[in-house]
Protein backbone atom coordinates (compact mmCIF):
# COMPACT_ATOMS: atom_id res chain seq x y z
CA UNK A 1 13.14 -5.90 -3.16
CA UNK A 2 11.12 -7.69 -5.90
CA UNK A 3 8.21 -5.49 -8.09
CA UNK A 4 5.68 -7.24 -5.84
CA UNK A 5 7.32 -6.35 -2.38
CA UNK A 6 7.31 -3.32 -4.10
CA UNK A 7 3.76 -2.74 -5.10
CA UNK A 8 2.48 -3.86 -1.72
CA UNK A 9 4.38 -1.36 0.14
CA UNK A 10 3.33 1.41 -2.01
CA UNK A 11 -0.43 0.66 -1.48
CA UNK A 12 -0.18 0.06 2.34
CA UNK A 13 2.12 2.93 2.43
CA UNK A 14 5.00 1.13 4.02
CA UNK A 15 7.65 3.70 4.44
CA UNK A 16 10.11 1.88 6.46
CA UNK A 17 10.31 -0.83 3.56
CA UNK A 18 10.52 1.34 0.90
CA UNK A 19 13.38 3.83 2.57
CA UNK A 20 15.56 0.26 2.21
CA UNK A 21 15.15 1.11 -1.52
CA UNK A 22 18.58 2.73 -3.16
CA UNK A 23 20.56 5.59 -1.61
CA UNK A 24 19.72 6.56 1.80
CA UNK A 25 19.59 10.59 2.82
CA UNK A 26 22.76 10.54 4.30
CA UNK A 27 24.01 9.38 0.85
CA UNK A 28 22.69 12.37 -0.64
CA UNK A 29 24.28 14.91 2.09
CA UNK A 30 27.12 13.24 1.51
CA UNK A 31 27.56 13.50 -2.48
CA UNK A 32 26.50 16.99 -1.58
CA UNK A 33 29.40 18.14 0.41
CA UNK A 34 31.88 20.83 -0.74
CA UNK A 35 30.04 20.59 -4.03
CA UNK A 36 28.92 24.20 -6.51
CA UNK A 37 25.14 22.70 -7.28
CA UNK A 38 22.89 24.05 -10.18
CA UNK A 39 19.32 23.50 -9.59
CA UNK A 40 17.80 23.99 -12.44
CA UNK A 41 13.82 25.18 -12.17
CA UNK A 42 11.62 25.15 -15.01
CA UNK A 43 10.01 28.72 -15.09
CA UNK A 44 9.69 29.99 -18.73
CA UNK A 45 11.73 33.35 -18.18
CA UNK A 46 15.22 30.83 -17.75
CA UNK A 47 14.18 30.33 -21.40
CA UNK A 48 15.02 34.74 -22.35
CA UNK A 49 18.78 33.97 -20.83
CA UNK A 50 21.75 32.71 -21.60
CA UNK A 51 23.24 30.89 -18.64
CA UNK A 52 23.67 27.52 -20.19
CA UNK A 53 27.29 27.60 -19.92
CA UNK A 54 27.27 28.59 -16.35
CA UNK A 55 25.68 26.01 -15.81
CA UNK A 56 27.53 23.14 -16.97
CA UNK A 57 30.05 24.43 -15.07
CA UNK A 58 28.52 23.46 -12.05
CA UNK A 59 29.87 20.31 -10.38
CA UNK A 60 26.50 18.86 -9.91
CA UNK A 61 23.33 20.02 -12.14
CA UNK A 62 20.26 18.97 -10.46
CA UNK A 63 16.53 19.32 -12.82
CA UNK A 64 13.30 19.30 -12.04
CA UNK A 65 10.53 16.51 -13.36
CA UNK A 66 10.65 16.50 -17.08
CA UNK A 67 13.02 19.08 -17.09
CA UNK A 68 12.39 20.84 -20.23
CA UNK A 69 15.42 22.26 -22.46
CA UNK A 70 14.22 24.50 -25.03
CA UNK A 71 18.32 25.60 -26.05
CA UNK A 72 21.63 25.24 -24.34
CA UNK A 73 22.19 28.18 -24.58
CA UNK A 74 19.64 29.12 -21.62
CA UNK A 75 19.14 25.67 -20.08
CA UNK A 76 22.85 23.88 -20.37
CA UNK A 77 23.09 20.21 -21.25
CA UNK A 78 24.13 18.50 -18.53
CA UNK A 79 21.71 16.44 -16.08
CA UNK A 80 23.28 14.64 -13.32
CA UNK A 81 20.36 14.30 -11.08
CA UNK A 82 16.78 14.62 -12.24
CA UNK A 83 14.40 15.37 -9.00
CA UNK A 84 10.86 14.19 -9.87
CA UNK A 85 7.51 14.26 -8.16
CA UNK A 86 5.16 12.72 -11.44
CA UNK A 87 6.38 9.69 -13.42
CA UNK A 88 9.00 11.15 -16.29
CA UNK A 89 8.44 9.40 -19.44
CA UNK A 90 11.55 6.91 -20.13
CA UNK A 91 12.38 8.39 -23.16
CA UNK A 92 12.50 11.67 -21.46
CA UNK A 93 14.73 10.42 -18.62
CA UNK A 94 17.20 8.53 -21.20
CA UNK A 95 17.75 12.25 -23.25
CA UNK A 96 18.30 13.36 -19.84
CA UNK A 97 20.66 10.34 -18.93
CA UNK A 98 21.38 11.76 -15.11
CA UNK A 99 23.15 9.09 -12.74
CA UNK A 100 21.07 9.78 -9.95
CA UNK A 101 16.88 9.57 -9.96
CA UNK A 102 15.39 11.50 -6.84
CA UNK A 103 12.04 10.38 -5.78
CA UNK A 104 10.86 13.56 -3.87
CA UNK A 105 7.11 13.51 -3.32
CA UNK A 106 5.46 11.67 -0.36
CA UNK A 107 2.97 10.02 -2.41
CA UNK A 108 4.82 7.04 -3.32
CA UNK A 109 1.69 5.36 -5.37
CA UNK A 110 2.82 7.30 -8.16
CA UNK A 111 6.34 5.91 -8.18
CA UNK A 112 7.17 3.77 -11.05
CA UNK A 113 9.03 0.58 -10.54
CA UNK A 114 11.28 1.03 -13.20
CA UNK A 115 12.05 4.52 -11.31
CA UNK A 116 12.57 2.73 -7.73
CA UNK A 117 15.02 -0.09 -9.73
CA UNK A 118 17.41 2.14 -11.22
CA UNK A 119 20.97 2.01 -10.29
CA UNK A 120 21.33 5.54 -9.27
CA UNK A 121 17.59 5.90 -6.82
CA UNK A 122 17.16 7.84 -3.88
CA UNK A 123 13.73 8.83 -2.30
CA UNK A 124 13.24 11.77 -0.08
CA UNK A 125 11.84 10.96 3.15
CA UNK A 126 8.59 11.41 3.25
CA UNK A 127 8.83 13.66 6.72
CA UNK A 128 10.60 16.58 4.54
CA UNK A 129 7.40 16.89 2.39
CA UNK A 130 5.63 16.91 6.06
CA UNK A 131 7.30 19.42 7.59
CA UNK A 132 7.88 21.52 4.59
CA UNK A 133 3.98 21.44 3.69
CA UNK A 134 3.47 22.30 7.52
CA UNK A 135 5.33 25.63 7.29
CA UNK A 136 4.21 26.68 4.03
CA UNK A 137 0.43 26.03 4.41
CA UNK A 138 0.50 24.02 1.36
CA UNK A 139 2.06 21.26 -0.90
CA UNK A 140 5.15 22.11 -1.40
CA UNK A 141 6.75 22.07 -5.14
CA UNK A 142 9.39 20.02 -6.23
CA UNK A 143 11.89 22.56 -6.47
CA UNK A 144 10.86 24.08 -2.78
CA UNK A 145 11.65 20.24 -1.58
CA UNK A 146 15.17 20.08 -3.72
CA UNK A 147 16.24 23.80 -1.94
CA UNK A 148 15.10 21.96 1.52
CA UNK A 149 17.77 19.27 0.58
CA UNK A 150 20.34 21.49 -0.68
CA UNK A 151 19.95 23.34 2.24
CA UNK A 152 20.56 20.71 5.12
CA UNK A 153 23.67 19.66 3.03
CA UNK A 154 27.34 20.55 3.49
CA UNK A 155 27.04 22.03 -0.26
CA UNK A 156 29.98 24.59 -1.19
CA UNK A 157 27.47 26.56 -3.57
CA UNK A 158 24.09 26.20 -4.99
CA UNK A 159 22.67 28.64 -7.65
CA UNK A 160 19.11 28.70 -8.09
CA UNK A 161 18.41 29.27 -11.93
CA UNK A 162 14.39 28.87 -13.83
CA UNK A 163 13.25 30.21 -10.36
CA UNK A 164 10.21 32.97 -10.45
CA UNK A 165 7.82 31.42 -8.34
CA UNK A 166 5.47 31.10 -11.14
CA UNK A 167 5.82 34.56 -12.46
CA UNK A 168 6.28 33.27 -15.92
CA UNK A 169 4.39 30.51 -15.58
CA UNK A 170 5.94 26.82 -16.11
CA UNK A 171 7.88 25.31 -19.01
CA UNK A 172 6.16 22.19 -18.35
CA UNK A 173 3.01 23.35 -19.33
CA UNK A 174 0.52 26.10 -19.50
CA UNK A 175 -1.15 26.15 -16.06
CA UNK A 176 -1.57 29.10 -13.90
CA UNK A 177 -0.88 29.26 -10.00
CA UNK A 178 -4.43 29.10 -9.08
CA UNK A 179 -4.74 25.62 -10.90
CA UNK A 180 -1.54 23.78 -8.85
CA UNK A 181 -1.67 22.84 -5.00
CA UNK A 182 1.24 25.02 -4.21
CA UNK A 183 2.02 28.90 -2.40
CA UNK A 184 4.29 29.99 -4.38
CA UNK A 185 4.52 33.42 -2.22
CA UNK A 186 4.72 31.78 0.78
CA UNK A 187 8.14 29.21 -1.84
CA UNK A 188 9.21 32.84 -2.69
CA UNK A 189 9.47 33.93 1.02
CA UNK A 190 11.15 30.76 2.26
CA UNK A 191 13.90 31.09 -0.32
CA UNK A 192 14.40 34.52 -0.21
CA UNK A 193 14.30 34.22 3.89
CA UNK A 194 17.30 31.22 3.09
CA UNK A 195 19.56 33.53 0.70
CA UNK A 196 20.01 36.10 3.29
CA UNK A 197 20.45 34.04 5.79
CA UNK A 198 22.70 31.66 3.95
CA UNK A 199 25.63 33.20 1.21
CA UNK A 200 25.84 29.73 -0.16
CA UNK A 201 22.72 30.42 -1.97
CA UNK A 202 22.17 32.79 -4.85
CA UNK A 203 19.08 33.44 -7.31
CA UNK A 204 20.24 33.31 -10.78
């Protein structure tokens, strides 16, 4: 697909042509399998701990958006996939250097080109936002819509780390919950509902 093929689709919202773009969902499930995941959130309390170490010792460490780092000592170093919803800067994404850019949010106008023409690209399909935004009563965040994919995966292990549901407030920047499209009690719930139901999952 060429930048203009490109650009069309995203303003007539073709989703069938741009699913054709880099690794399908079954990809993802796939890379997934029998796999210890970190997903790495970016509330400011991950910021007062020192889990950096464990985890880097994940096999895969999954980020959200910019993914800010303050110290490896709480946050790690490693980035192998970096799950966006907003355009990362490329200077951000090249500190970052993952090998795998996940496009999660159904509103593909936002999706830069140079994003969709990476070597390592997958984008979520846009029915996961659907559903998940139907059973939350709201827009759900990009971390809820990472957990959703973790989830329906044949993962070994995934450890949830930078997760307080807005408690703390965001790394990312200095917004409260009433100012972002997102339930955060009814994120809270959801996960909370998955780790008992599901030992894979833990809440670091």
């Amino acid at each position: 697909m060429n930048r203009l093929v490109f650009e069309i689709a995203k303003r007539r919202g073709n989703e069938a042509r741009l699913s054709r773009l880099g690794l399908p969902e079954t990809g993802l499930l796939e890379r997934l399998a029998g796999r210890r995941v970190a997903l790495v959130g970016n509330a400011r309390s991950l910021a007062e701990k020192v889990q950096g170490a464990e985890i880097d010792a994940a096999d895969i460490v999954i980020r959200l958006n910019a993914a800010p780092m303050p110290e490896p000592a709480s946050h790690g170093r490693r980035t192998d996939w970096l799950a966006m919803s907003i355009p990362v800067p490329d200077e951000v994404i090249a500190a970052r250097d993952p090998e795998l850019l996940l496009w999660m949010t159904p509103k593909r106008k936002r999706m830069p080109w140079r994003v969709a023409r990476a070597s390592g690209f997958a984008m979520l399909p846009a029915a996961r936002a659907d559903a998940l935004r139907a059973a939350l009563g709201a827009r759900p965040t990009t971390g809820m819509l990472a957990i959703d994919l973790l989830a329906r995966s044949e993962l070994a292990q995934a450890r949830l780390y930078g997760f307080d549901f807005f408690a703390s407030k965001s790394l990312s920047g200095g917004r409260g919950a009433a100012d972002v499209p997102h339930d955060f009690a009814a994120e809270r719930d959801r996960v909370a509902a998955l780790i008992a139901a599901d030992p894979r999952f833990t809440l670091a």
